[in-house]
C-alpha atoms as a PDB file:
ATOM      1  CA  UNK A   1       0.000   0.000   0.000  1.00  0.00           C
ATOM      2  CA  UNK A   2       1.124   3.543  -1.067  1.00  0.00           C
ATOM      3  CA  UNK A   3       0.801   6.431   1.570  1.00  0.00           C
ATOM      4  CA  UNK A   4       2.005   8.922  -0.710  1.00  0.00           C
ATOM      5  CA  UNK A   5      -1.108  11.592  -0.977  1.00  0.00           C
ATOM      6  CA  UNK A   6      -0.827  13.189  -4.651  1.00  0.00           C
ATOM      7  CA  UNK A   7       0.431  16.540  -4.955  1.00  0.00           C
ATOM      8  CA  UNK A   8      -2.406  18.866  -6.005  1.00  0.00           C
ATOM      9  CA  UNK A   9      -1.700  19.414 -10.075  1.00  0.00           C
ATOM     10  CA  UNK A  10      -2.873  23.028 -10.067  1.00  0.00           C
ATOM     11  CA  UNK A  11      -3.043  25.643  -7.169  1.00  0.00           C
ATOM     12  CA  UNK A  12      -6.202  27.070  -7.065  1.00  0.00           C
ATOM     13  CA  UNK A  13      -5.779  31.507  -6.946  1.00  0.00           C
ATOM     14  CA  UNK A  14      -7.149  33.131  -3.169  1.00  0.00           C
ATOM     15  CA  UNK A  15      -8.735  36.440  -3.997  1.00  0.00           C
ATOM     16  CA  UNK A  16      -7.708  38.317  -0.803  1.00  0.00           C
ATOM     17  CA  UNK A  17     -11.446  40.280  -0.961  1.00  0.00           C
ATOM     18  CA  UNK A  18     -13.367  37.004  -1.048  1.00  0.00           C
ATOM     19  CA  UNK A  19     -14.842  36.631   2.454  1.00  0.00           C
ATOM     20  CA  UNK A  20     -16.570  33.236   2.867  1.00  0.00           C
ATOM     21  CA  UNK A  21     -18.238  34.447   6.814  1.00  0.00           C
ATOM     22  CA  UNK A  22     -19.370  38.353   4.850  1.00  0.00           C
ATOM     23  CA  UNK A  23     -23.146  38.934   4.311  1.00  0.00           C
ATOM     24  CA  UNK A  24     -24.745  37.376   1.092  1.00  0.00           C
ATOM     25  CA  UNK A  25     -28.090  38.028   0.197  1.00  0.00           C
ATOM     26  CA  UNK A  26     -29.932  35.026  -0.389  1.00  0.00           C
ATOM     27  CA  UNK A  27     -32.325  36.102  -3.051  1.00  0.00           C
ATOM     28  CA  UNK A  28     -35.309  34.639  -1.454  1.00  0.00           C
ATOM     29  CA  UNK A  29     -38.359  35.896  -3.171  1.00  0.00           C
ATOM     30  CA  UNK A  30     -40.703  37.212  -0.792  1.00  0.00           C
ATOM     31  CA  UNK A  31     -44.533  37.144  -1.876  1.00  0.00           C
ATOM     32  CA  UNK A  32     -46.951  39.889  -0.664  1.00  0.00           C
ATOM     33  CA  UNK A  33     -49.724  38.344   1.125  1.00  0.00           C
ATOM     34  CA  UNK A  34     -51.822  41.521   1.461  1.00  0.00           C
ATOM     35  CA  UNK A  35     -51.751  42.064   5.038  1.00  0.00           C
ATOM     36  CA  UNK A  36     -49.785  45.127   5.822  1.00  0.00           C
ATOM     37  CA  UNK A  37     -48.289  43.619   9.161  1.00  0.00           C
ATOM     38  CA  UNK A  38     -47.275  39.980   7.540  1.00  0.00           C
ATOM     39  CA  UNK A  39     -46.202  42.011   4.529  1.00  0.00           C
ATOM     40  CA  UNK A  40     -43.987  44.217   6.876  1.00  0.00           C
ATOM     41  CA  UNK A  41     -42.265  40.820   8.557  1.00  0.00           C
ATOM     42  CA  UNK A  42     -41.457  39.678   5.252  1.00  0.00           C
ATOM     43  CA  UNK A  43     -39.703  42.652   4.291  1.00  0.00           C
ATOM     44  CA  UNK A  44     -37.974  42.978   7.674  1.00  0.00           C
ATOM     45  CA  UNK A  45     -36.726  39.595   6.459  1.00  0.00           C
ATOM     46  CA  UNK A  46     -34.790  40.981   4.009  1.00  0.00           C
ATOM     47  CA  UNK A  47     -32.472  42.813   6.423  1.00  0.00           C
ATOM     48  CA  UNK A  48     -31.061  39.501   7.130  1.00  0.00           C
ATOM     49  CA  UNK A  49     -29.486  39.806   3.955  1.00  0.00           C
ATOM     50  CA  UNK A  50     -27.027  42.013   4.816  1.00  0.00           C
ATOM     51  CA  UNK A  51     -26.038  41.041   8.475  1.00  0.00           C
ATOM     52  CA  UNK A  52     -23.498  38.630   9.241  1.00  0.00           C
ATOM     53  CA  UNK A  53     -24.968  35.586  10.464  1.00  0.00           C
ATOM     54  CA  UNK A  54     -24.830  36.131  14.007  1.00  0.00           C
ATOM     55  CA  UNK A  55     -26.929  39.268  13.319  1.00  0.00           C
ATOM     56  CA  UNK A  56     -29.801  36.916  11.695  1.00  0.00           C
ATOM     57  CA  UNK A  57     -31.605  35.675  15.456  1.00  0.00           C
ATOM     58  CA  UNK A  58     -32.348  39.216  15.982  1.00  0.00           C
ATOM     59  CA  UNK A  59     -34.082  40.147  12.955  1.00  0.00           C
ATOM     60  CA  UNK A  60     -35.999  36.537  12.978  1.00  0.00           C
ATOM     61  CA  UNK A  61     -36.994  37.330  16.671  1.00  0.00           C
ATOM     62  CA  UNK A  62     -38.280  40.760  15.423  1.00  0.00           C
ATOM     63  CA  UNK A  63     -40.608  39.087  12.705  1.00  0.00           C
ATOM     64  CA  UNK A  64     -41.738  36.090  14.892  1.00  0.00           C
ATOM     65  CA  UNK A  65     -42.546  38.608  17.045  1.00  0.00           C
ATOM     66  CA  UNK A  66     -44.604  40.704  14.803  1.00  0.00           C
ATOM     67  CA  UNK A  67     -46.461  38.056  13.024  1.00  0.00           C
ATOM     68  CA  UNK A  68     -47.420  36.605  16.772  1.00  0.00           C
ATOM     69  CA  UNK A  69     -48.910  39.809  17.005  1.00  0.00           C
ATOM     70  CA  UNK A  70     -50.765  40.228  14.460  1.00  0.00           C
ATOM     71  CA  UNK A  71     -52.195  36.642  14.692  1.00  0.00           C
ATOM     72  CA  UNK A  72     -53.356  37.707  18.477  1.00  0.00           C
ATOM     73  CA  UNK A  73     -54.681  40.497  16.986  1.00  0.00           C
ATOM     74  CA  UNK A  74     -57.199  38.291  14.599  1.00  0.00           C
ATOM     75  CA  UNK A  75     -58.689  36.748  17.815  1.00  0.00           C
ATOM     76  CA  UNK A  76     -58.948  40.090  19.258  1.00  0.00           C
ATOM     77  CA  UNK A  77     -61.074  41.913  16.354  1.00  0.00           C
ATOM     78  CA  UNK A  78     -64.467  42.187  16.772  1.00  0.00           C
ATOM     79  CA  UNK A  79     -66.565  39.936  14.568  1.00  0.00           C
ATOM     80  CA  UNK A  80     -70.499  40.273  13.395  1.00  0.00           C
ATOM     81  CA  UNK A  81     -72.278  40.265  16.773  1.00  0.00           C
ATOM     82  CA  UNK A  82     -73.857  36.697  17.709  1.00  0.00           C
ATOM     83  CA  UNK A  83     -77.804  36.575  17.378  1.00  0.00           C
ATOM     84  CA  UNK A  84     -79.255  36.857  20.147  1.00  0.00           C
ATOM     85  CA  UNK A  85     -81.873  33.906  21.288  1.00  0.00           C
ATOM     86  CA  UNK A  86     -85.584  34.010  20.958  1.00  0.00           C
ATOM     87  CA  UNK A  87     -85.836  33.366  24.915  1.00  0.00           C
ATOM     88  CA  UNK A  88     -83.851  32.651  27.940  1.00  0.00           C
ATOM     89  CA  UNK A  89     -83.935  29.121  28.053  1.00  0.00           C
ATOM     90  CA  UNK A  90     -82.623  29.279  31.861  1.00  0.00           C
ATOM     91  CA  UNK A  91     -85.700  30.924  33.266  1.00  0.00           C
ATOM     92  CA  UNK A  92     -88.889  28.917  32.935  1.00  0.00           C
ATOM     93  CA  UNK A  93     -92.139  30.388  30.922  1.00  0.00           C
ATOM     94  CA  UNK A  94     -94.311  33.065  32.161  1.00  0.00           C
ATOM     95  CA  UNK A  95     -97.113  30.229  32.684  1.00  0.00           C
ATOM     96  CA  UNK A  96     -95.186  27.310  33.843  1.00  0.00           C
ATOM     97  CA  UNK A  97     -96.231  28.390  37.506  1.00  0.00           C
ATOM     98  CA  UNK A  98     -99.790  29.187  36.437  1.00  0.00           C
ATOM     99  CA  UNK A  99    -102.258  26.428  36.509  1.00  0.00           C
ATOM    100  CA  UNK A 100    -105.755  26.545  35.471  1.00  0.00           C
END
């Protein structure tokens, strides 16, 4: 058995301004969905882009945040008021207690 490794036939050129670890964007298309808030996140998202990646857990906490909130907010809107019932079925009838 050989344990010679191979020398490497070409050397591959370092360009000294390449940083591997600097902010990329990542081109993610981002849809409007037509709610200002959600809408908001997703563009918030796009800051990401140009942090380094420890940077990235703040602006994800800032958008989790903010579409929990507006979620919450959907339970907390006021809807068509219920219909109210034809009687109180708790309390018996006028003339359940009146006997011929």
């Amino acid at each position: 058995m050989n344990d010679v490794v191979p020398e490497p036939s070409q050397e591959v050129p370092v360009d000294p301004d390449h940083d591997p670890a600097a902010p990329a964007p990542l081109h993610v298309p981002r849809t409007p969905t037509g709610n200002a808030e959600v809408d908001a996140g997703l563009e918030r998202l796009g800051d990401a882009d140009h942090l380094a990646t420890d940077g990235h857990i703040e602006v994800y906490e800032d958008v989790h945040r903010g579409l929990r909130d507006a979620l919450t907010a959907l339970d907390v809107r006021p809807g068509p008021p219920a219909p109210s019932p034809s009687h109180d079925q708790r309390a018996p009838s006028p003339s359940y207690g009146t006997r011929s």
